[in-house]
Protein backbone atom coordinates (compact mmCIF):
# COMPACT_ATOMS: atom_id res chain seq x y z
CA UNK A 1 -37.62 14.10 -72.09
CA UNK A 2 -40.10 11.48 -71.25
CA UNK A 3 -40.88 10.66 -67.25
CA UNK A 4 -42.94 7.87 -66.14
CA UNK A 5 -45.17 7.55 -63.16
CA UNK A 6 -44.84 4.02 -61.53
CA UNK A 7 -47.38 3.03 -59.19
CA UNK A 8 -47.60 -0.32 -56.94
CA UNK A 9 -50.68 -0.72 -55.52
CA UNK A 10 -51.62 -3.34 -52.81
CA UNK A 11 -54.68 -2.54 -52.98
CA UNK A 12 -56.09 -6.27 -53.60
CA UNK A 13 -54.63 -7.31 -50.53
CA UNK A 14 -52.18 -10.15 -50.17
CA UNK A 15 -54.45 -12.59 -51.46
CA UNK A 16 -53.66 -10.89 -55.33
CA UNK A 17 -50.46 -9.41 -54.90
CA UNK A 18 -49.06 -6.50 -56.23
CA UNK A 19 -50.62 -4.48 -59.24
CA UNK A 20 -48.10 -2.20 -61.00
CA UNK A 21 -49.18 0.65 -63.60
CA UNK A 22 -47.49 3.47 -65.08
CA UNK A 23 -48.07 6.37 -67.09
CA UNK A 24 -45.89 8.77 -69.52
CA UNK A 25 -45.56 12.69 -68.79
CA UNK A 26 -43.80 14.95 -71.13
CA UNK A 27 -41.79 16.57 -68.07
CA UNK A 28 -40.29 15.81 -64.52
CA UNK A 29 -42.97 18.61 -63.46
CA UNK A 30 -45.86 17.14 -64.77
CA UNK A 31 -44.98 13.70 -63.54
CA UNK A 32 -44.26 15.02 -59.94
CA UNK A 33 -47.31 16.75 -59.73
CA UNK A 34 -49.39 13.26 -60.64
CA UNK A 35 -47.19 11.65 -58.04
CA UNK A 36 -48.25 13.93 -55.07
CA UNK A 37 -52.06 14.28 -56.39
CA UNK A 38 -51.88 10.11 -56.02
CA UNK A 39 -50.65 10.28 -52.87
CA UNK A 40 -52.85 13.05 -51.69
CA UNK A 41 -56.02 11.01 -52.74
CA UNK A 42 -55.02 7.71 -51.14
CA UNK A 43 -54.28 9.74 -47.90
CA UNK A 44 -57.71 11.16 -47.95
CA UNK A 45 -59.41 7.78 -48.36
CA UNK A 46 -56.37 6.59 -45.53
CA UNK A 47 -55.00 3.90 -48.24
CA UNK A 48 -51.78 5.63 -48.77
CA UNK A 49 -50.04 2.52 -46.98
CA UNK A 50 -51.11 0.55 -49.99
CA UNK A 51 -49.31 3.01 -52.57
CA UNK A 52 -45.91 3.57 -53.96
CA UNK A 53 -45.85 6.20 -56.68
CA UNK A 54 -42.26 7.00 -58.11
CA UNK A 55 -41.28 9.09 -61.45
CA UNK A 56 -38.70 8.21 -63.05
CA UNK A 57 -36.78 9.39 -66.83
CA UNK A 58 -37.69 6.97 -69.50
């Protein structure tokens, strides 16, 4: 079963708005494991405030 990873990024600031991307994952696992990689990058540059990473079944 397909997941997707869907990210919204504020990244731009208000001035742009919202950026949204996703990406496919052949598993719940796989997509999971993106999700907290994303998150554990954006907290080491301290922009995890700016994130929102969610997988969901396609």
């Amino acid at each position: 079963m397909i997941h997707v990873l869907i990210v919204v990024s504020w990244l731009g600031g208000a001035v742009q708005g919202a950026t949204i991307s996703t990406q496919e994952f052949s598993s719940a696992e796989r997509c999971e494991a993106a999700r907290l990689a994303l998150i554990e990058y954006a907290k080491a540059r301290s922009i995890e405030e700016t994130l929102r990473p969610v997988c969901t079944q396609k």
